[in-house]
Protein backbone atom coordinates (compact mmCIF):
# COMPACT_ATOMS: atom_id res chain seq x y z
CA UNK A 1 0.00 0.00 0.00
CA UNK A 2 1.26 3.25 -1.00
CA UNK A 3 0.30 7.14 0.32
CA UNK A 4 1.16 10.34 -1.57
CA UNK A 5 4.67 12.36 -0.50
CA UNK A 6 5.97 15.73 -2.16
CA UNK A 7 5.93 19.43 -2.72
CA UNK A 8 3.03 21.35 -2.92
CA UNK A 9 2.35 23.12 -6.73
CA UNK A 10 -0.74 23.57 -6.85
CA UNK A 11 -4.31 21.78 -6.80
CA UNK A 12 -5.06 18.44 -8.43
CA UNK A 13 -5.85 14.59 -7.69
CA UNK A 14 -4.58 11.46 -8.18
CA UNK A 15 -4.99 7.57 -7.35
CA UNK A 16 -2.96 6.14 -5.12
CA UNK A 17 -2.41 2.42 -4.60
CA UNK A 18 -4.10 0.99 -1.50
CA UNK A 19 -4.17 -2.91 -2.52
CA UNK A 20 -2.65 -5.58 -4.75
CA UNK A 21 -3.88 -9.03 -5.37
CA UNK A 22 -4.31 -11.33 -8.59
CA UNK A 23 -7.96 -12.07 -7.48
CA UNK A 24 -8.97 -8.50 -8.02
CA UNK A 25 -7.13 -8.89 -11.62
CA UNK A 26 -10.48 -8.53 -14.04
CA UNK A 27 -11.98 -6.83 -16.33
CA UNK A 28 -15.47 -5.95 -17.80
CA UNK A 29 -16.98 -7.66 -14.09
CA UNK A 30 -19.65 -6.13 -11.84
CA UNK A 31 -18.54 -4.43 -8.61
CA UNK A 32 -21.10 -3.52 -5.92
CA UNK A 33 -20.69 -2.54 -2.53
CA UNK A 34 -23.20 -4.44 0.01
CA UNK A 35 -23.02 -4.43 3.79
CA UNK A 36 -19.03 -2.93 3.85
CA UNK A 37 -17.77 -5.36 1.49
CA UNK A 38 -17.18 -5.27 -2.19
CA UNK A 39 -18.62 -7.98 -4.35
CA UNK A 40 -16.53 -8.67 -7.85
CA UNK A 41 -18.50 -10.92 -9.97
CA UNK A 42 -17.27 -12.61 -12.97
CA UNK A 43 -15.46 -10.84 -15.89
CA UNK A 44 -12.92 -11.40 -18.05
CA UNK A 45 -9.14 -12.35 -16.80
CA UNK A 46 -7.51 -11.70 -20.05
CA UNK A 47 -7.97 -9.61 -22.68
CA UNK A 48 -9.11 -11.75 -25.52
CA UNK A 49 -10.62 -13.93 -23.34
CA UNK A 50 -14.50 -15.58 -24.75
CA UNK A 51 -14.88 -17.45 -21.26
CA UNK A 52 -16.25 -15.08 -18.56
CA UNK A 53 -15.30 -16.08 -14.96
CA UNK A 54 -17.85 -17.57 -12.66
CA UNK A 55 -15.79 -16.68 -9.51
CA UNK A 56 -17.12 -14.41 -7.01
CA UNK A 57 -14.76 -12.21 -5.06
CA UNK A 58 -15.53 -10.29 -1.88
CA UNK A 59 -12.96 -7.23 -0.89
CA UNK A 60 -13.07 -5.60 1.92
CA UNK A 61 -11.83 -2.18 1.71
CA UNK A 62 -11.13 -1.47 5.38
CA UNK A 63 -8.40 -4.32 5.59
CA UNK A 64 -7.32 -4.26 2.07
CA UNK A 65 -7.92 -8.21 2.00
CA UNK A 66 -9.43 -9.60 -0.96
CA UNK A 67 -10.86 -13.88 -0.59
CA UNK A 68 -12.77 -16.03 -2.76
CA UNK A 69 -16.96 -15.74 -1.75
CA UNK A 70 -17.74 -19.01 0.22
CA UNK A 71 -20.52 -18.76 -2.17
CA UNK A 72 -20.32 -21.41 -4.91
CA UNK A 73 -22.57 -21.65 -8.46
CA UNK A 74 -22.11 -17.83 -9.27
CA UNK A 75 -23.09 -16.79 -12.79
CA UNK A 76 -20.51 -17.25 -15.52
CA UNK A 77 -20.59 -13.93 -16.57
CA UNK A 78 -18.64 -10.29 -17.96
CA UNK A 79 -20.15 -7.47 -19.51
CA UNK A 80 -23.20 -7.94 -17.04
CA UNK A 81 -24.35 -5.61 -14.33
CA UNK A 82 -25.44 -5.80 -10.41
CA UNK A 83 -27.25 -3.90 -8.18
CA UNK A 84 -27.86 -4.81 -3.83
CA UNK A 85 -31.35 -5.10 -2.95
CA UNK A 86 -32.86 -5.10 0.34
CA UNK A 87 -29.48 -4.56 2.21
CA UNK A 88 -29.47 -7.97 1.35
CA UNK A 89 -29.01 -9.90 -2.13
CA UNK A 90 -26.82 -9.24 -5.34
CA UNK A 91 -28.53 -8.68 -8.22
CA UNK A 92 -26.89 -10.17 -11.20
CA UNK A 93 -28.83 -9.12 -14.44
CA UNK A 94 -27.70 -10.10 -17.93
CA UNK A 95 -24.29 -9.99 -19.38
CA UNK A 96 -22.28 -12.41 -21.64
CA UNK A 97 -22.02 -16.14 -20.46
CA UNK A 98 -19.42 -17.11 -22.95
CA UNK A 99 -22.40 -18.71 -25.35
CA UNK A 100 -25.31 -15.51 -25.85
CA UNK A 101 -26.16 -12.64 -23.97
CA UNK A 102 -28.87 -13.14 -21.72
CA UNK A 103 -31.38 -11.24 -19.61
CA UNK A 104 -31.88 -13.57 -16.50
CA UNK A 105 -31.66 -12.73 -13.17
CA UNK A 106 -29.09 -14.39 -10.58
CA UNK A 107 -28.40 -13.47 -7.22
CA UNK A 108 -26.31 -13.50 -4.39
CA UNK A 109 -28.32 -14.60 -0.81
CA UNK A 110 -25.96 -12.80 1.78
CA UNK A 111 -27.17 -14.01 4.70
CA UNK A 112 -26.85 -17.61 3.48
CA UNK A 113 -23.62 -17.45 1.27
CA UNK A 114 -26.33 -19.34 -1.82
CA UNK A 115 -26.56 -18.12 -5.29
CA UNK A 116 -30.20 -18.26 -6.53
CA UNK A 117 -31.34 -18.26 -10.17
CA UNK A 118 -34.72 -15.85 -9.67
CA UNK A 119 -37.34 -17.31 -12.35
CA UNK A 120 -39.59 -14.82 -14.62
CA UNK A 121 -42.76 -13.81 -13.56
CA UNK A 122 -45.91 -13.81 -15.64
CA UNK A 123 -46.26 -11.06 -18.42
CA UNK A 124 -42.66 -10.45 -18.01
CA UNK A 125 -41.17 -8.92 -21.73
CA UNK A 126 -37.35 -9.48 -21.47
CA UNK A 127 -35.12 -8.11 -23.97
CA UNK A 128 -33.37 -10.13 -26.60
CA UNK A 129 -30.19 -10.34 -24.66
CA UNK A 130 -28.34 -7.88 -22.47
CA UNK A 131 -24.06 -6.92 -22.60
CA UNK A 132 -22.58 -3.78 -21.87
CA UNK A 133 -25.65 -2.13 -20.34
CA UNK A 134 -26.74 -0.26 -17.04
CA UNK A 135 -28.63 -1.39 -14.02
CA UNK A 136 -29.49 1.48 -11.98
CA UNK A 137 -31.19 0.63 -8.83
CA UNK A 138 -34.77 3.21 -8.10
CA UNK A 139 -35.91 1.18 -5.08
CA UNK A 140 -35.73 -2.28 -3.39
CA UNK A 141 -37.92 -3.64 -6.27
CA UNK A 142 -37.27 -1.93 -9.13
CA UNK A 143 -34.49 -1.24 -11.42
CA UNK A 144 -33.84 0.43 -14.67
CA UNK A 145 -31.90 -1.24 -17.81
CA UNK A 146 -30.69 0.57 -20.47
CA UNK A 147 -28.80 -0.25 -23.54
CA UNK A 148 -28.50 -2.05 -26.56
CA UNK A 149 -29.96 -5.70 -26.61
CA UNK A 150 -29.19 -8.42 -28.77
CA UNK A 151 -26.46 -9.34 -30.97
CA UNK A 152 -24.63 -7.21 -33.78
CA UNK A 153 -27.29 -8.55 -36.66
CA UNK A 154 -30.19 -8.43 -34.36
CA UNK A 155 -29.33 -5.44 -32.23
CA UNK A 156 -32.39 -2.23 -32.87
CA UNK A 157 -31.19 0.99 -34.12
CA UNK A 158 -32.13 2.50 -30.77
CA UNK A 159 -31.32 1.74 -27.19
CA UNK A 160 -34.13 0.05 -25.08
CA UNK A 161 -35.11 1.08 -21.81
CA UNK A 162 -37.09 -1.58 -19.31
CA UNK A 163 -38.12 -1.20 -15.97
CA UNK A 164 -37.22 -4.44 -14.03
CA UNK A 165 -39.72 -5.28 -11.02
CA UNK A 166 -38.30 -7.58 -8.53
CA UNK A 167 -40.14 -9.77 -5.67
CA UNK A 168 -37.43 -11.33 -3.45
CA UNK A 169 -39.38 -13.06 -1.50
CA UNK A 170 -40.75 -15.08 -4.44
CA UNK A 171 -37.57 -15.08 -6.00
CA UNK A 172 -38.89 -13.51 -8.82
CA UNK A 173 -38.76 -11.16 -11.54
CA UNK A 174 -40.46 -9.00 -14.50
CA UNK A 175 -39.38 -6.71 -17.26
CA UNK A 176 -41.74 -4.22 -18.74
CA UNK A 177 -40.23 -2.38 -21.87
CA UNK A 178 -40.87 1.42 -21.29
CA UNK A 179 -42.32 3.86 -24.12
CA UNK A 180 -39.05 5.89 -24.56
CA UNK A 181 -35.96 4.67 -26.25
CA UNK A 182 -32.44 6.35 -26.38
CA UNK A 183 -29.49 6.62 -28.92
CA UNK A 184 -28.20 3.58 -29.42
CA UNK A 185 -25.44 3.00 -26.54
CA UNK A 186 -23.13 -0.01 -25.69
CA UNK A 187 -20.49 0.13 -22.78
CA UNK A 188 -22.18 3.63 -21.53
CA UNK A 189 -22.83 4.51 -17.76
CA UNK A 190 -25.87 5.51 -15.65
CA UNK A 191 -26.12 7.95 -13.01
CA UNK A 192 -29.20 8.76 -10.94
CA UNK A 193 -28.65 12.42 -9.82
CA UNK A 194 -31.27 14.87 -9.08
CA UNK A 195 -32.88 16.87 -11.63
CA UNK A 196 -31.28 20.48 -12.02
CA UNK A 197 -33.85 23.82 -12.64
CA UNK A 198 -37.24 24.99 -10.80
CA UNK A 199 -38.59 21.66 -10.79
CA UNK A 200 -37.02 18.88 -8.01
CA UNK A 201 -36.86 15.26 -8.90
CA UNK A 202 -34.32 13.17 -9.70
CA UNK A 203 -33.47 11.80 -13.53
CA UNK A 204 -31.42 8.68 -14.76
CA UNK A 205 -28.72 10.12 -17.58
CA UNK A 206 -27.04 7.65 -19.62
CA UNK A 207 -23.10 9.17 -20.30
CA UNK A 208 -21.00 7.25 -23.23
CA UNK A 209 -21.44 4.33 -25.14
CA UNK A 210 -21.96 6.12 -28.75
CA UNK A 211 -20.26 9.12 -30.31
CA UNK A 212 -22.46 11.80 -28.46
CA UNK A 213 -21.09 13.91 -26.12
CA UNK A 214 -24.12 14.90 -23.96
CA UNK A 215 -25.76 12.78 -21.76
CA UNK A 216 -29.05 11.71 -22.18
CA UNK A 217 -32.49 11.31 -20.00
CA UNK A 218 -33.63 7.38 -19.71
CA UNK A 219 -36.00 7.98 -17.03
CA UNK A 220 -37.29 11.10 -14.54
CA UNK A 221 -38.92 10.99 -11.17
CA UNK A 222 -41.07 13.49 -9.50
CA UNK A 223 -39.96 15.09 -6.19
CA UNK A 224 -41.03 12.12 -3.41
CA UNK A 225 -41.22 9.47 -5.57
CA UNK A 226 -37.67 8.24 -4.93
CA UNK A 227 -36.91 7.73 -1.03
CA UNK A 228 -34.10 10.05 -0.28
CA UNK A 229 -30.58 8.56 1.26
CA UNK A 230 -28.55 10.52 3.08
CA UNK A 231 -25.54 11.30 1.81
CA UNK A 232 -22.44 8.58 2.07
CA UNK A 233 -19.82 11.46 1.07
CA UNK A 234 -20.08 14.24 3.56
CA UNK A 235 -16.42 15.12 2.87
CA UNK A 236 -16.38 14.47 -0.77
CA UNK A 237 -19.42 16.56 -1.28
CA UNK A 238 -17.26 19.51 0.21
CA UNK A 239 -13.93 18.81 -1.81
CA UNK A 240 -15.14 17.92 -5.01
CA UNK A 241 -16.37 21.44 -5.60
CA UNK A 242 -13.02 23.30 -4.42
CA UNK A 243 -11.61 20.82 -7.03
CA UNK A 244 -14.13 21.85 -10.46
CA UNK A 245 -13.40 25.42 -8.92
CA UNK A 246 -9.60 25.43 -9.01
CA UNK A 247 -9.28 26.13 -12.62
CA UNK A 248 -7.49 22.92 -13.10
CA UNK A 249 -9.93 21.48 -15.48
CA UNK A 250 -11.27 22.44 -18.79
CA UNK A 251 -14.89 22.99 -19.79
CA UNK A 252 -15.21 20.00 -21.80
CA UNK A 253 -17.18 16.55 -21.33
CA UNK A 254 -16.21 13.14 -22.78
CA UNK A 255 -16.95 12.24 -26.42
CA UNK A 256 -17.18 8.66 -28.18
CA UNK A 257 -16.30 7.14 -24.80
CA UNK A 258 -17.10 3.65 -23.90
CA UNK A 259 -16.26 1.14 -20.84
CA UNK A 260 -15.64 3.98 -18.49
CA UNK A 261 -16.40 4.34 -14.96
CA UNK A 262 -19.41 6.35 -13.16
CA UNK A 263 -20.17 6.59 -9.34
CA UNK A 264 -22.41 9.49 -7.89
CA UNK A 265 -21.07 11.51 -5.34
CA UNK A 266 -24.32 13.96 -3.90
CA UNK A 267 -24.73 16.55 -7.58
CA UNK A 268 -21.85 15.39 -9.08
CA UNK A 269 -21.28 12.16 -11.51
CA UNK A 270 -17.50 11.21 -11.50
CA UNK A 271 -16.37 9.56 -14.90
CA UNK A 272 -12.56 7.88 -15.33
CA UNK A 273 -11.25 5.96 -18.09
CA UNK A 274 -12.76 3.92 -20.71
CA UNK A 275 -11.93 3.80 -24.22
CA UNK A 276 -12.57 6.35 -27.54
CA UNK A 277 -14.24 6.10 -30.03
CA UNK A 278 -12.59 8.84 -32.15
CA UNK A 279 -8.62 7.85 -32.31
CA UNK A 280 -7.46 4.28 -34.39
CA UNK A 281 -4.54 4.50 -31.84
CA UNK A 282 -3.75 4.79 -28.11
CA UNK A 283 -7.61 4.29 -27.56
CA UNK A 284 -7.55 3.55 -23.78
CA UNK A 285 -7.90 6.66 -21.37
CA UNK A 286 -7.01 7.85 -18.17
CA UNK A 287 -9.33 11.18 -17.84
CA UNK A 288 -11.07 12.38 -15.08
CA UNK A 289 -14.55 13.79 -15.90
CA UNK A 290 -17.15 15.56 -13.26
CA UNK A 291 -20.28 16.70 -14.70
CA UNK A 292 -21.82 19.31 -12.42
CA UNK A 293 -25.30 19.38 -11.89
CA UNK A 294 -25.58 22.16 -9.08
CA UNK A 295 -26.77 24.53 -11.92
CA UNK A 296 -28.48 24.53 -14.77
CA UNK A 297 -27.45 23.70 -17.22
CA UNK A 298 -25.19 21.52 -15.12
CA UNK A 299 -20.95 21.59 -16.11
CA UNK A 300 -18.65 19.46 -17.76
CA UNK A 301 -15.10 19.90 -15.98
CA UNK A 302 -12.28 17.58 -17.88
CA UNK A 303 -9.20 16.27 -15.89
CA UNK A 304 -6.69 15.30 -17.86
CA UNK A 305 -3.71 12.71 -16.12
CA UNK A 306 -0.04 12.39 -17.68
CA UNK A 307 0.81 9.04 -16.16
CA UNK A 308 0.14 6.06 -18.25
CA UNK A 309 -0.01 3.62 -16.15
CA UNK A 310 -3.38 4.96 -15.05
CA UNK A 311 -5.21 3.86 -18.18
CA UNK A 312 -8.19 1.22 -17.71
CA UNK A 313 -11.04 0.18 -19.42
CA UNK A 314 -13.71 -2.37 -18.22
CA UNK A 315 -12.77 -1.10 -14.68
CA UNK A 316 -15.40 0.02 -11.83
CA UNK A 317 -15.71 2.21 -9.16
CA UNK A 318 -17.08 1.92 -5.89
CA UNK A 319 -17.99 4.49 -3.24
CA UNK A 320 -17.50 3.45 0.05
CA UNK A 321 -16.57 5.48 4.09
CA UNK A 322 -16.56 8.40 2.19
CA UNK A 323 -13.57 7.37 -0.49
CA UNK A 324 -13.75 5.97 -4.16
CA UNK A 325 -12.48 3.25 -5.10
CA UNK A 326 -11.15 2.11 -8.33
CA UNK A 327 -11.34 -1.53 -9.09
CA UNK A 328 -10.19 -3.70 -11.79
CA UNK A 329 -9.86 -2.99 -15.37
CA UNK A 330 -7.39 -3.60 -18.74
CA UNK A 331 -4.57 -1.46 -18.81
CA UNK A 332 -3.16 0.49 -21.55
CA UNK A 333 -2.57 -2.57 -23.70
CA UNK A 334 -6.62 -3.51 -23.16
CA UNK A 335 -5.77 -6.50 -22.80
CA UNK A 336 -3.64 -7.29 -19.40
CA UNK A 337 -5.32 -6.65 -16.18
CA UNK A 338 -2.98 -5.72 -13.36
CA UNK A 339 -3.87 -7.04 -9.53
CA UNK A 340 -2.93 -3.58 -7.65
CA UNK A 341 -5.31 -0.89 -5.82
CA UNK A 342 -5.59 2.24 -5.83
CA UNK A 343 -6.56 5.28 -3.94
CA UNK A 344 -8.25 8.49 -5.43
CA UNK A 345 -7.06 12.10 -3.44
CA UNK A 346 -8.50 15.50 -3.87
CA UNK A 347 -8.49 18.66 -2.83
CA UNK A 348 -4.86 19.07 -2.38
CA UNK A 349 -1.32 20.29 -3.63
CA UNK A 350 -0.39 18.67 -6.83
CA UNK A 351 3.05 17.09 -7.39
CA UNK A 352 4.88 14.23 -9.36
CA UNK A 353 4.98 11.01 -7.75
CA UNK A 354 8.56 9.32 -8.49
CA UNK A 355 7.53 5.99 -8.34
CA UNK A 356 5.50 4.32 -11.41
CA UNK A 357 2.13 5.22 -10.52
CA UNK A 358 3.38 8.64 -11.54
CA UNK A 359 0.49 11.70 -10.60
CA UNK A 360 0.15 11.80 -6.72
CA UNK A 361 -1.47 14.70 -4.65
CA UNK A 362 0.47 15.30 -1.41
CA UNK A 363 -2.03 15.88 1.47
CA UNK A 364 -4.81 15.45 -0.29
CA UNK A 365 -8.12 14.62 1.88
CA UNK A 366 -9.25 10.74 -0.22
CA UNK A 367 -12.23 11.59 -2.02
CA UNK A 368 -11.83 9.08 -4.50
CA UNK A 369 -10.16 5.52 -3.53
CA UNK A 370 -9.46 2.85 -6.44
CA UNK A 371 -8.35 -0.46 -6.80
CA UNK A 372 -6.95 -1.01 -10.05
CA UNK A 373 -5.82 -4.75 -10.99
């Protein structure tokens, strides 16, 4: 584990490593925080790699200490998404299984260490196949999926949008196709932030996935019709807007970006990574993104990183104790997944780290903690 040392130049961030182990060495998996732990399911070990992983890996961030879920029968899955439920289970929903793309629904019992495959429920509509979608999570029984479905020759011109319904206790589940559809997206991110303007509610934008640069609505909520949390980053709430006010970063959101990261952190969504669209070479990225939705119309800030060795794609991000973490992901080769973690710092002075994970922040408060592999 490794902290940030130097001079102090000036205002920036950085990751800085916090754990290394070959089971957290993935790509393209689901990573979900439930009950203080982090659960990596499935995913892809090596770039090039048809066979998704049916391992389940449970990290716990406080002691850095990564095992193997006691859990056995996971999903074989990578492109796929999860979301908790209930304080409670882990939702697996679709992904690829190494054969097709499904649209089932797995999931993890925690208080019995079981994986259980949840059956359909009548009148359920399930898409043609799910990969590289979102699975935002509105309440303990429903979820929102967007994305493309199916295959390259059967995929729609549009992206779909379905509201899943789930019934735990009957093990259960139900899609329901919604009336709006979206630009076509693949490997985009979700973010359920509130909506900015005279009118309160909260909205689900979809960032990435196609050549647009501007997020787009997939669903909006009235005021009191999503149960407010409060928050679970006091102190990142505070620094993250000394950090889009510092003048470090540039007006200027992400474009033709795909397999990034997204976490929410109170009005802010915080994008890293991911791979362009728009350049034949040197496609996977290392940039910071916050879009701003204090205001309206909410802000773009770009921050850009010069150390390599920060590049993922298929990576995640998880917020936990006030920190972000980054875990998993290809590196700058896309194909070779590395088994270290890092830790993401704000809100302090900017320097040049000497050792190989080059940009470090000395004194920075850790607003955003990662776990690369």
């Amino acid at each position: 584990m490794a902290g940030a040392a130097g001079e102090a130049r000036g205002l920036g961030w950085t990751w800085r490593p916090v754990a290394r182990d070959p089971l957290l060495a993935r790509a393209f998996h689901s990573c979900t925080e439930l009950r203080g732990r982090f659960y990596l399911v499935g995913g892809l070990l090596a770039g090039g790699a048809r066979e998704p992983s049916s391992e389940t890996v449970v990290f716990d961030p406080a002691g850095g200490q990564a095992v193997r879920a006691a859990a056995r029968g996971g999903p074989r899955r990578s492109h796929h998404d999860a979301a908790p439920v209930g304080g409670r289970w882990l939702c697996v929903v679709g992904g690829w299984d190494g054969s097709r793309r499904s649209a089932t629904v797995t999931a993890l019992d925690t208080d019995r260490d079981v994986w259980e495959e949840w059956t359909a429920g009548s009148g359920s509509c399930p898409p043609a196949g799910l990969s590289s979608h979102t699975c935002t999570r509105i309440s303990d029984r429903e979820l929102r999926v967007a994305g493309r479905e199916g295959g390259t020759r059967t995929q729609r011109r549009y992206g779909s949008v379905y509201t899943l319904r789930l019934d735990p206790g009957a093990r259960t589940y139900c899609y329901k196709e919604e009336g709006c559809h979206t630009v076509s997206r693949s490997g985009h991110c979700a973010a359920l932030l509130q909506s900015p303007g005279p009118h309160p509610g909260h909205q689900l934008l979809l960032f990435g996935g196609c050549n647009s640069a501007e997020p787009e609505v997939a669903g909006h909520w009235s005021h009191g019709k999503i149960e407010e949390e409060p928050p679970v980053a006091p102190h990142l709430m505070e620094k993250l807007p000394r950090l889009v006010s510092s003048g470090q970063g540039s007006r200027q959101g992400p474009r033709g970006l795909r397999h990034h990261s997204c976490s929410v952190v109170g009005p802010f969504a915080v994008l890293f990574g991911g791979e362009t669209l728009n350049r034949a070479r040197d496609t996977i990225c290392n940039d910071l993104y916050i879009y701003d939705t204090r205001k309206s119309p909410p802000l773009w800030f770009h921050f850009p990183c010069a150390d390599r060795g920060l590049k993922r794609v298929g990576h995640r991000t998880c917020l936990w104790n006030d920190q972000l973490y980054l875990v998993g992901g290809f590196g700058e080769d896309g194909r070779t997944a590395s088994p270290q973690g890092r830790q993401h710092l704000f809100d302090g002075p900017l320097h040049q780290h000497p050792s190989n994970h080059a940009v470090a922040l000395a004194g920075f408060i850790d607003l955003l903690q990662s776990i690369n592999h």
